[in-house]
N, C-alpha and C. Protein backbone atom coordinates (compact mmCIF):
# COMPACT_ATOMS: atom_id res chain seq x y z
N UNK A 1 36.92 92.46 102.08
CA UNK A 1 37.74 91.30 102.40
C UNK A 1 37.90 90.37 101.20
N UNK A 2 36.95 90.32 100.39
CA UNK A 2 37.21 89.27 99.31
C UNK A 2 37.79 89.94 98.62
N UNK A 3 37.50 91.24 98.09
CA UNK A 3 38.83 91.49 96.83
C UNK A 3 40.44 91.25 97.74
N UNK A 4 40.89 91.52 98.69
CA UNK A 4 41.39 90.84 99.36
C UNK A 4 42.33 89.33 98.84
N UNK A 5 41.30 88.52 99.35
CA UNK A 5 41.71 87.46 98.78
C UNK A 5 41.89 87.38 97.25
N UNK A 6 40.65 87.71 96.64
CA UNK A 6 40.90 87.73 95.37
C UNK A 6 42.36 88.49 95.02
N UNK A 7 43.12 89.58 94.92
CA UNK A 7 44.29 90.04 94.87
C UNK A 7 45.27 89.21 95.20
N UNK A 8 45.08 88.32 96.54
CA UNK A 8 46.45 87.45 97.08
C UNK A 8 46.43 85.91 95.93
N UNK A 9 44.91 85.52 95.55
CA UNK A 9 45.21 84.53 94.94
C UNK A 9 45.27 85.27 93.22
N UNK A 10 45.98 86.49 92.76
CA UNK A 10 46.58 86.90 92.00
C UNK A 10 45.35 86.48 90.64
N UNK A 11 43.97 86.75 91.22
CA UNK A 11 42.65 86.80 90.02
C UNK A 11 42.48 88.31 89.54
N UNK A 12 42.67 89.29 89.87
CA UNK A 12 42.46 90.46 89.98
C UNK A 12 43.69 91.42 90.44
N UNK A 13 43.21 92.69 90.03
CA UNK A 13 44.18 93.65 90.83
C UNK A 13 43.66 94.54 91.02
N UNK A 14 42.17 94.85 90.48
CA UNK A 14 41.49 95.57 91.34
C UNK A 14 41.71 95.76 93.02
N UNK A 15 40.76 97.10 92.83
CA UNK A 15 40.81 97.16 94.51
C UNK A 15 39.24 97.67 95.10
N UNK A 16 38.67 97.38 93.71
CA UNK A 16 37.10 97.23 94.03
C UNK A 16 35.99 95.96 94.83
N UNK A 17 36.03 96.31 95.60
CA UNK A 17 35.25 94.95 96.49
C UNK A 17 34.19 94.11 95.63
N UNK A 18 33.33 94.61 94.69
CA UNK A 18 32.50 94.02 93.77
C UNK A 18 32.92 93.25 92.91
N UNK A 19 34.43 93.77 92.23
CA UNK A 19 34.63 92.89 91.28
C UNK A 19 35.76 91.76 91.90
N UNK A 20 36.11 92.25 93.14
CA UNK A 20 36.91 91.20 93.42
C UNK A 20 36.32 89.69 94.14
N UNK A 21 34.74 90.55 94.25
CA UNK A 21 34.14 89.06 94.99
C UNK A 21 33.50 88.38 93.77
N UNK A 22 33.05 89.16 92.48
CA UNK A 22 33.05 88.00 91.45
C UNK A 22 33.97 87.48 90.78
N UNK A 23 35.25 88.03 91.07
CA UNK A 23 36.66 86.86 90.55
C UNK A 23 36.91 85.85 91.26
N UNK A 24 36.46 86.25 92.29
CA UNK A 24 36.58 85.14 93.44
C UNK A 24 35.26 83.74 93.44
N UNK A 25 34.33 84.27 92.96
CA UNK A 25 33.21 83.49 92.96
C UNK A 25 33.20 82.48 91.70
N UNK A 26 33.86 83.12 90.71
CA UNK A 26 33.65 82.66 89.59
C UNK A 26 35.52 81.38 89.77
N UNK A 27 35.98 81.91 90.30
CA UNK A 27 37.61 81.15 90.35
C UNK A 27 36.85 79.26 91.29
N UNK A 28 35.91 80.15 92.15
CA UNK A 28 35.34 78.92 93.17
C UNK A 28 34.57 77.79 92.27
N UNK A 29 33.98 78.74 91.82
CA UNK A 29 32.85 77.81 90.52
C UNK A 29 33.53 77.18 89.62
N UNK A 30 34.41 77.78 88.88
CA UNK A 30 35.83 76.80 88.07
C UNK A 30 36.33 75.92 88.90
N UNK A 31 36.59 75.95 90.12
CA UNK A 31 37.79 74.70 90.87
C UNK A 31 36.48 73.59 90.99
N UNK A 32 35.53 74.14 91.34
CA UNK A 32 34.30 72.96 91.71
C UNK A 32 33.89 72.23 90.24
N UNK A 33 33.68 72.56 89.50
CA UNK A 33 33.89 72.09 88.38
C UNK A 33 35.10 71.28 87.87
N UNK A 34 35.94 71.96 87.99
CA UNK A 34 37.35 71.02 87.89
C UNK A 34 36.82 69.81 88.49
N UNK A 35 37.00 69.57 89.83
CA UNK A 35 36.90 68.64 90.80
C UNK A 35 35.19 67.43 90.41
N UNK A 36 34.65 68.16 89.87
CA UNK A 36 33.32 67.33 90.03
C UNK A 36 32.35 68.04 91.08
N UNK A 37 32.45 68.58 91.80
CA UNK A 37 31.92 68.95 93.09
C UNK A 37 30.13 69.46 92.49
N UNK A 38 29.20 69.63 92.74
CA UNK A 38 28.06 70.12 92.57
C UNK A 38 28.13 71.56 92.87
N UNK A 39 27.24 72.13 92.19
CA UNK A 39 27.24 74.10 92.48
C UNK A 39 26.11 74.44 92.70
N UNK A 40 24.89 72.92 92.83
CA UNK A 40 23.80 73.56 93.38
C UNK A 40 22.86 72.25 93.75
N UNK A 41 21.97 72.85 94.28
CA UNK A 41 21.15 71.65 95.37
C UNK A 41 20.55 71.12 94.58
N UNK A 42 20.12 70.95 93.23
CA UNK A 42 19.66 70.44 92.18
C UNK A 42 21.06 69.32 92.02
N UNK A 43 21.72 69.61 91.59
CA UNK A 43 23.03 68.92 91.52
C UNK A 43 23.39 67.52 92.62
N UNK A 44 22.97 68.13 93.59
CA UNK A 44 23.02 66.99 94.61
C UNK A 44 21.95 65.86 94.68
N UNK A 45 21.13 66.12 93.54
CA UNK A 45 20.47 64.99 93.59
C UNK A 45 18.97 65.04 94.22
N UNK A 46 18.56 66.07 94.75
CA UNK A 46 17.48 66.62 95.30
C UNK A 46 15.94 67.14 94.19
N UNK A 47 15.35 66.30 94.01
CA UNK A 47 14.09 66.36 93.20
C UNK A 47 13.42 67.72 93.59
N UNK A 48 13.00 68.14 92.77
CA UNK A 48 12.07 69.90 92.60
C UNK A 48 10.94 69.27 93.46
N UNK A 49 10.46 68.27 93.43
CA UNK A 49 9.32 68.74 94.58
C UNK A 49 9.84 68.16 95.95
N UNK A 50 10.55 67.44 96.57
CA UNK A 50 11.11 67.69 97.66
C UNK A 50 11.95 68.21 98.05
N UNK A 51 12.57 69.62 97.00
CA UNK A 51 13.40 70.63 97.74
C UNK A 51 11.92 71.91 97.87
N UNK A 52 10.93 71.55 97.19
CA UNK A 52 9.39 72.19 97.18
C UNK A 52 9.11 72.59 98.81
N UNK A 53 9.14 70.96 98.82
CA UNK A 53 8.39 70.80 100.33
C UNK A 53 8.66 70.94 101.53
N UNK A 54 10.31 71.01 101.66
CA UNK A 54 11.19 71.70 102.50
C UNK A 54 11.43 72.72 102.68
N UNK A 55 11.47 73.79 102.05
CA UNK A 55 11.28 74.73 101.36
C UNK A 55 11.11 75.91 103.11
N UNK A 56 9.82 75.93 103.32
CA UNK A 56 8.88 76.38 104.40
C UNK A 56 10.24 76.42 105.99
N UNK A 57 10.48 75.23 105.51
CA UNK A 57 11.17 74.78 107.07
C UNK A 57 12.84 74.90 106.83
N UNK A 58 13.38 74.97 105.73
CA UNK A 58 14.62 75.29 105.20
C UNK A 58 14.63 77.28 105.82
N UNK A 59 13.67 77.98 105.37
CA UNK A 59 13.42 78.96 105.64
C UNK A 59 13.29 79.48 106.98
N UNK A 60 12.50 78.53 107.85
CA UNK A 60 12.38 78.66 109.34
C UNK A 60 13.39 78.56 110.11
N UNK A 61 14.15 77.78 109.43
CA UNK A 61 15.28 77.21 110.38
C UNK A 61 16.89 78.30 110.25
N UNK A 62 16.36 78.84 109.07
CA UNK A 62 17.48 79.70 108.34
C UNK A 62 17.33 80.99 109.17
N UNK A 63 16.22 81.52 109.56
CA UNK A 63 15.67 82.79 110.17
C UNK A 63 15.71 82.70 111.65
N UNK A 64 16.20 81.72 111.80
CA UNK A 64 16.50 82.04 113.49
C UNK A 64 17.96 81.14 113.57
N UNK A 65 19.01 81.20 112.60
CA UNK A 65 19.97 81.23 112.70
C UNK A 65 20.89 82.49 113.30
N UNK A 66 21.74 81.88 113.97
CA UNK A 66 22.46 83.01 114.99
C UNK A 66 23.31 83.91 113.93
N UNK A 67 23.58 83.24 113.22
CA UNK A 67 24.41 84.31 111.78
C UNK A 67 23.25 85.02 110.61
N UNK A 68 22.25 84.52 110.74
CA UNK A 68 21.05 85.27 110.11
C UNK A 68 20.84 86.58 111.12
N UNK A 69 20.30 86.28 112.84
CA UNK A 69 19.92 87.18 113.88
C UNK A 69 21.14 88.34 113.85
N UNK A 70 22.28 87.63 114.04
CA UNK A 70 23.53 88.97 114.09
C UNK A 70 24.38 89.84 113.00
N UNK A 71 23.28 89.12 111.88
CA UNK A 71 23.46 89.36 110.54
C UNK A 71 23.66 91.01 110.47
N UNK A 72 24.59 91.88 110.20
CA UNK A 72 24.64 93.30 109.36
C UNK A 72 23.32 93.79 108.73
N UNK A 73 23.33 92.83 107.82
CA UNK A 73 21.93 93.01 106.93
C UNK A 73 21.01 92.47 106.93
N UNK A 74 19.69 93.24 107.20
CA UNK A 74 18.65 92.44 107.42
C UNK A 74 18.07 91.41 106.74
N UNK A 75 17.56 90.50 106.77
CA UNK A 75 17.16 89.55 105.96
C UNK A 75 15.94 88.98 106.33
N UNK A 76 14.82 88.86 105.29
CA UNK A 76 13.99 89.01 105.98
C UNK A 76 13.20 87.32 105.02
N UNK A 77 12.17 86.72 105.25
CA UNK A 77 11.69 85.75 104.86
C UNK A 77 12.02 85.20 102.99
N UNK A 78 11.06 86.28 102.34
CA UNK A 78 11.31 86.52 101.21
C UNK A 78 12.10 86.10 100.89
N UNK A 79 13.45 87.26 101.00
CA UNK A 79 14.74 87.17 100.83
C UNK A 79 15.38 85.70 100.65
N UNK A 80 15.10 84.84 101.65
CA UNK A 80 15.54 83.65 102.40
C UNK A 80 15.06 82.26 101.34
N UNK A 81 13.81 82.91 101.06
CA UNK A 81 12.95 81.99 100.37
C UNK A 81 13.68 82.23 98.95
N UNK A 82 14.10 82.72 98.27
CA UNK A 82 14.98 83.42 97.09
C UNK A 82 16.09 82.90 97.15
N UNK A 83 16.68 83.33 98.06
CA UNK A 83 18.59 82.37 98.18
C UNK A 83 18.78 80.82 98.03
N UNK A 84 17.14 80.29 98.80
CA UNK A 84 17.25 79.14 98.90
C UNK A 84 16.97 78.57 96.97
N UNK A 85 15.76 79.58 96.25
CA UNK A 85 15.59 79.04 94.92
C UNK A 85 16.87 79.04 94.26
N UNK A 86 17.39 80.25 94.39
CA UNK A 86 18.79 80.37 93.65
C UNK A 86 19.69 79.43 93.81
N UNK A 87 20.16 78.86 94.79
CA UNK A 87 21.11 77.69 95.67
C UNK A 87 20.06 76.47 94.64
N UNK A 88 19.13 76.28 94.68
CA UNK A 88 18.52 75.16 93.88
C UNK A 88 18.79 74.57 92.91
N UNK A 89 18.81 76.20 91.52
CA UNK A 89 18.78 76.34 90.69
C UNK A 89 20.18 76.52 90.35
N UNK A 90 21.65 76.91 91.14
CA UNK A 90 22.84 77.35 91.02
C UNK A 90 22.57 78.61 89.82
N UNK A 91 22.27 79.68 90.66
CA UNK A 91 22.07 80.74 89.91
C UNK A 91 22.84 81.41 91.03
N UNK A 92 23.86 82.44 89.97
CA UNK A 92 24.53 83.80 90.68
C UNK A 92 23.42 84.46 91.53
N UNK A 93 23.97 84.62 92.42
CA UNK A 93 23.15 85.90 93.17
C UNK A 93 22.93 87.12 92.91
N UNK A 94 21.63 88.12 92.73
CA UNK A 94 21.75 89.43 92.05
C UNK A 94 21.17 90.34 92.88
N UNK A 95 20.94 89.98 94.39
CA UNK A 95 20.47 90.93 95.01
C UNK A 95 21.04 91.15 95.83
């Protein structure tokens, strides 16, 4: 679906799903930038040790989300605990 989009908003012409969701990711990250917008929870103003300490319960609350439970892919604590550092840190995702 995202190369998809990526193709209609004329970033790509691939018809590879991989590269069309990082034209797409990277087109998102440019407009947010344009705009000012933040690209990561660090950005918003959120101190390393109270995104620390939330952390536990950011995770809990994430794992019994109804789009986590009916999730395709499993996802399991770890995992969760990882997305959330990455989102912190505004680091691409690599897993």
């Amino acid at each position: 679906r995202y190369v998809d989009l990526a193709r209609v908003a004329r970033l790509t012409d691939s018809h590879d799903g991989a590269e069309g969701g990082r034209a797409l990711v990277a087109a998102i990250r440019t407009l947010a930038a344009e705009i000012g917008q933040p690209t990561s929870i660090a950005a918003l103003g959120i101190d390393a040790e109270a995104f620390a300490a939330a952390l536990d319960t950011l995770c809990d609350n994430a794992v019994s989300d109804m789009s986590i439970i009916s999730s395709q892919r499993p996802v399991d604590m770890d995992e969760l605990r990882r997305l959330f550092e990455y989102a912190y840190a505004g680091k691409p995702i690599d897993f």
